[in-house]
C-alpha atoms as a PDB file:
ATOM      1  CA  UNK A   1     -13.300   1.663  17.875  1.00  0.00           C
ATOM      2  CA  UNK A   2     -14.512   4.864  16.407  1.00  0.00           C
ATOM      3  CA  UNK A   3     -14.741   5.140  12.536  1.00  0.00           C
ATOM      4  CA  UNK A   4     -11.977   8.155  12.315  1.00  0.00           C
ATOM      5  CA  UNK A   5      -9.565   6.110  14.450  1.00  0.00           C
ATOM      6  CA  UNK A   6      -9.469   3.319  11.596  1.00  0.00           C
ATOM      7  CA  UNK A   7      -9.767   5.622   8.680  1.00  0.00           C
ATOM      8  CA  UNK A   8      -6.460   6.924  10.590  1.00  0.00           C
ATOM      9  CA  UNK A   9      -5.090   3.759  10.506  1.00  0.00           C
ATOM     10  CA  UNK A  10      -5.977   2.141   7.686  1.00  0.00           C
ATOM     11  CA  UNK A  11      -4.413   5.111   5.983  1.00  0.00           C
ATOM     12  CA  UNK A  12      -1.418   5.433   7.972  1.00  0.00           C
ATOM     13  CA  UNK A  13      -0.947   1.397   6.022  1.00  0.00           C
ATOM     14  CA  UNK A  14      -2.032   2.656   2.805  1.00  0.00           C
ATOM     15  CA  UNK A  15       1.509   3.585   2.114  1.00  0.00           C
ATOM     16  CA  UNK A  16       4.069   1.369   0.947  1.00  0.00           C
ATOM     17  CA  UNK A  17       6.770   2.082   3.463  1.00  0.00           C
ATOM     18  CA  UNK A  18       4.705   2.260   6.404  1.00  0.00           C
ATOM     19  CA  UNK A  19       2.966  -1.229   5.675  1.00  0.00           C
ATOM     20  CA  UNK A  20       6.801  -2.602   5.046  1.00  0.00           C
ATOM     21  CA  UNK A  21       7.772  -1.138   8.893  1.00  0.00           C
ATOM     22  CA  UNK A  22       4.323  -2.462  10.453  1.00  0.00           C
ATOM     23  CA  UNK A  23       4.401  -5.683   8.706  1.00  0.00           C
ATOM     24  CA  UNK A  24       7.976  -5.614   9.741  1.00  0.00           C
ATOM     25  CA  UNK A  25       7.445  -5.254  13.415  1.00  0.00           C
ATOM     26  CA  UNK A  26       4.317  -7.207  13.396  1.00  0.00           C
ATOM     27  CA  UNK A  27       6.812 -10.301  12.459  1.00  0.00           C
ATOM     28  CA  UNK A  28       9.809  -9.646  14.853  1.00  0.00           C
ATOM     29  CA  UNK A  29       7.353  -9.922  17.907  1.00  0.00           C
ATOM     30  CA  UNK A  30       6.557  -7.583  21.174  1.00  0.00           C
ATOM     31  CA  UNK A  31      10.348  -7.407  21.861  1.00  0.00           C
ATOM     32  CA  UNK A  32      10.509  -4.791  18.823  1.00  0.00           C
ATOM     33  CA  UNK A  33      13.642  -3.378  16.925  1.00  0.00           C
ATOM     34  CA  UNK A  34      15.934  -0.927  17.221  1.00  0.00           C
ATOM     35  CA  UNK A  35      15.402   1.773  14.281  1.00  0.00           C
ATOM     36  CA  UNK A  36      18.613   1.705  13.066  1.00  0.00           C
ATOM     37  CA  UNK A  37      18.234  -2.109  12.577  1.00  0.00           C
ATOM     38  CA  UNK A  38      14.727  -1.646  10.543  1.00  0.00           C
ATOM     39  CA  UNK A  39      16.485   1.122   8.533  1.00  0.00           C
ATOM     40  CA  UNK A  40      19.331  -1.254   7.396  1.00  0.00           C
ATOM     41  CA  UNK A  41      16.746  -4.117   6.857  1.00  0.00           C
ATOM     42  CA  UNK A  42      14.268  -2.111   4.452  1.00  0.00           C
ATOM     43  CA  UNK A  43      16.640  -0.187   3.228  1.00  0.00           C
ATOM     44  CA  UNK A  44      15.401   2.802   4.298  1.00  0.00           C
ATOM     45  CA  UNK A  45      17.320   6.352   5.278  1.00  0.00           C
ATOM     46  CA  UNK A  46      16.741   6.806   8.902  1.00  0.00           C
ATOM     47  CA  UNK A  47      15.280  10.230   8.255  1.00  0.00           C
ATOM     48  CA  UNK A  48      12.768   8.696   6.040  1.00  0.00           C
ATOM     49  CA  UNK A  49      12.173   5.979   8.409  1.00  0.00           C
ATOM     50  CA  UNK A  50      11.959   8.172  11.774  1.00  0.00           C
ATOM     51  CA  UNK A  51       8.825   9.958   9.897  1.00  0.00           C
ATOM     52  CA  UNK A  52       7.376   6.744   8.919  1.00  0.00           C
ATOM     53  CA  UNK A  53       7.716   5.780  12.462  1.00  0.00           C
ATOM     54  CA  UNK A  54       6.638   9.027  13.935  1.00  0.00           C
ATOM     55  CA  UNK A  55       3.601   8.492  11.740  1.00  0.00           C
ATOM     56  CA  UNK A  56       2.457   5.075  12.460  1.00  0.00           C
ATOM     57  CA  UNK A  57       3.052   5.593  16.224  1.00  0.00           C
ATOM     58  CA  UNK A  58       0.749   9.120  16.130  1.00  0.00           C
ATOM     59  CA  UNK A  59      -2.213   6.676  14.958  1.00  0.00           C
ATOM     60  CA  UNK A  60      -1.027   4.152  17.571  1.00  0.00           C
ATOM     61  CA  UNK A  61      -0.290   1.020  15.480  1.00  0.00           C
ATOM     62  CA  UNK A  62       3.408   1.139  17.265  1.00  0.00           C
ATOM     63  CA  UNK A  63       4.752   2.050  20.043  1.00  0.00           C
ATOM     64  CA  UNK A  64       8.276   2.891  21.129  1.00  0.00           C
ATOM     65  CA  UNK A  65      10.358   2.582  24.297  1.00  0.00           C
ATOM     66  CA  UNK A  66      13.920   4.002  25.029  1.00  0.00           C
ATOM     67  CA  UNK A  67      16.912   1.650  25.970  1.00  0.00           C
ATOM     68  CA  UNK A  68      20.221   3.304  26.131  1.00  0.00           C
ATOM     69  CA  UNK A  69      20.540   5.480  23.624  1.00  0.00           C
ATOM     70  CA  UNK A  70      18.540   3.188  21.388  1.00  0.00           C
ATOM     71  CA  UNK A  71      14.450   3.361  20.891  1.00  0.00           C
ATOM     72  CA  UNK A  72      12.733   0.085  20.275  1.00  0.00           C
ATOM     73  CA  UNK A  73       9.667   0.037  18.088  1.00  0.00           C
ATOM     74  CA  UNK A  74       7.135  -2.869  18.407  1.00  0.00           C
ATOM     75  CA  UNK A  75       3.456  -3.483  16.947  1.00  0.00           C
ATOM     76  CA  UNK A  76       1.020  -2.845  19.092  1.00  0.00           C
ATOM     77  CA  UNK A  77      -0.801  -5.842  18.849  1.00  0.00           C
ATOM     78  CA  UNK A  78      -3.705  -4.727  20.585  1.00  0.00           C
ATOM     79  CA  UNK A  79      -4.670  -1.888  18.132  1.00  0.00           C
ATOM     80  CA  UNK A  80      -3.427  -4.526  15.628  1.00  0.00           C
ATOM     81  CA  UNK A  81      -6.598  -6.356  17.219  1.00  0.00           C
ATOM     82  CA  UNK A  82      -8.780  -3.858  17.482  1.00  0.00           C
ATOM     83  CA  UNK A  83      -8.686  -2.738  13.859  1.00  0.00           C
ATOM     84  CA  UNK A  84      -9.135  -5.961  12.661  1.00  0.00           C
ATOM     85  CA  UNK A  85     -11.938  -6.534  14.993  1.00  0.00           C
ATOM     86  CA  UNK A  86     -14.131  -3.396  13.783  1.00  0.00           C
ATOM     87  CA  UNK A  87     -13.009  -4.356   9.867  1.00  0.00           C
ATOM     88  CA  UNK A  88     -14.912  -7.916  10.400  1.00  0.00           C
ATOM     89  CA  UNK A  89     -17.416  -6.839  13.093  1.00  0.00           C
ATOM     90  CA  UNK A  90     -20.886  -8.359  11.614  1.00  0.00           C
ATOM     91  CA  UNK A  91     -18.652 -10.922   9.033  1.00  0.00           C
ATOM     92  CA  UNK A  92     -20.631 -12.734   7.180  1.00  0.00           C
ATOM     93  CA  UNK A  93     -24.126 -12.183   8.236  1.00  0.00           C
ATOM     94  CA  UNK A  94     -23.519 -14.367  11.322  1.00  0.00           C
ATOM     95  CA  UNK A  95     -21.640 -17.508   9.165  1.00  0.00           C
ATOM     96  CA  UNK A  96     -18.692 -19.200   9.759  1.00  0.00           C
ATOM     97  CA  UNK A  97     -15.621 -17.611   7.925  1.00  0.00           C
ATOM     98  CA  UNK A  98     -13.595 -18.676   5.696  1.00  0.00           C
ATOM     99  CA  UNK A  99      -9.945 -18.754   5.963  1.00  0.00           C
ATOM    100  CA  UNK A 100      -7.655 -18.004   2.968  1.00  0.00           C
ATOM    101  CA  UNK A 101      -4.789 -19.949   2.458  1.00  0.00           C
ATOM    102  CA  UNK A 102      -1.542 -17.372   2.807  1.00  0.00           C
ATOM    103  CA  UNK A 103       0.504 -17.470  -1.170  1.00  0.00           C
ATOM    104  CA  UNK A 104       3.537 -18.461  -1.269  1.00  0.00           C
ATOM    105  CA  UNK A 105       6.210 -16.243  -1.619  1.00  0.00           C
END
């Protein structure tokens, strides 16, 4: 991965809305969600959201595929991937790492 595509998408996260959509999608699965559905579930107007979405898909973190007159959004997993691979490429000095335990909510 080249160091402007994850400055891309690392910034495309840095904002609170578009982390709440990806983190969103990430969860639901490669089956995605309709955008109205995400709108009514973050609470967020579908104007607002369809630039959000517009955004993270332009840095390719989702992707979107018509059905009807609906368009499904989904995480792409594999940039997911990808990203996190270059972020922990060299980890550690070569050691095992260690996993955090996940808080609560």
């Amino acid at each position: 991965m080249e160091s402007l595509a994850a400055v891309e998408r690392l910034c495309a996260l840095a904002h609170e809305t578009r982390l709440s959509i990806f983190r969103l999608l990430v969860q639901v699965g490669p089956q995605g969600v309709n955008a109205g559905a995400i709108a009514q579930q973050l609470n967020i107007a579908l104007p607002t959201l369809s630039f959000h979405l517009s955004h993270l898909s332009r840095v390719g973190l989702i992707k979107g595929r018509q059905e009807s007159r609906f368009i499904f959004y989904a995480a792409d997993y594999a940039a997911m991937n990808e990203l996190l691979a270059y972020l922990t490429d060299n980890c550690c000095q070569g050691n095992q790492i260690v996993h955090v335990q996940r808080r609560s909510r």
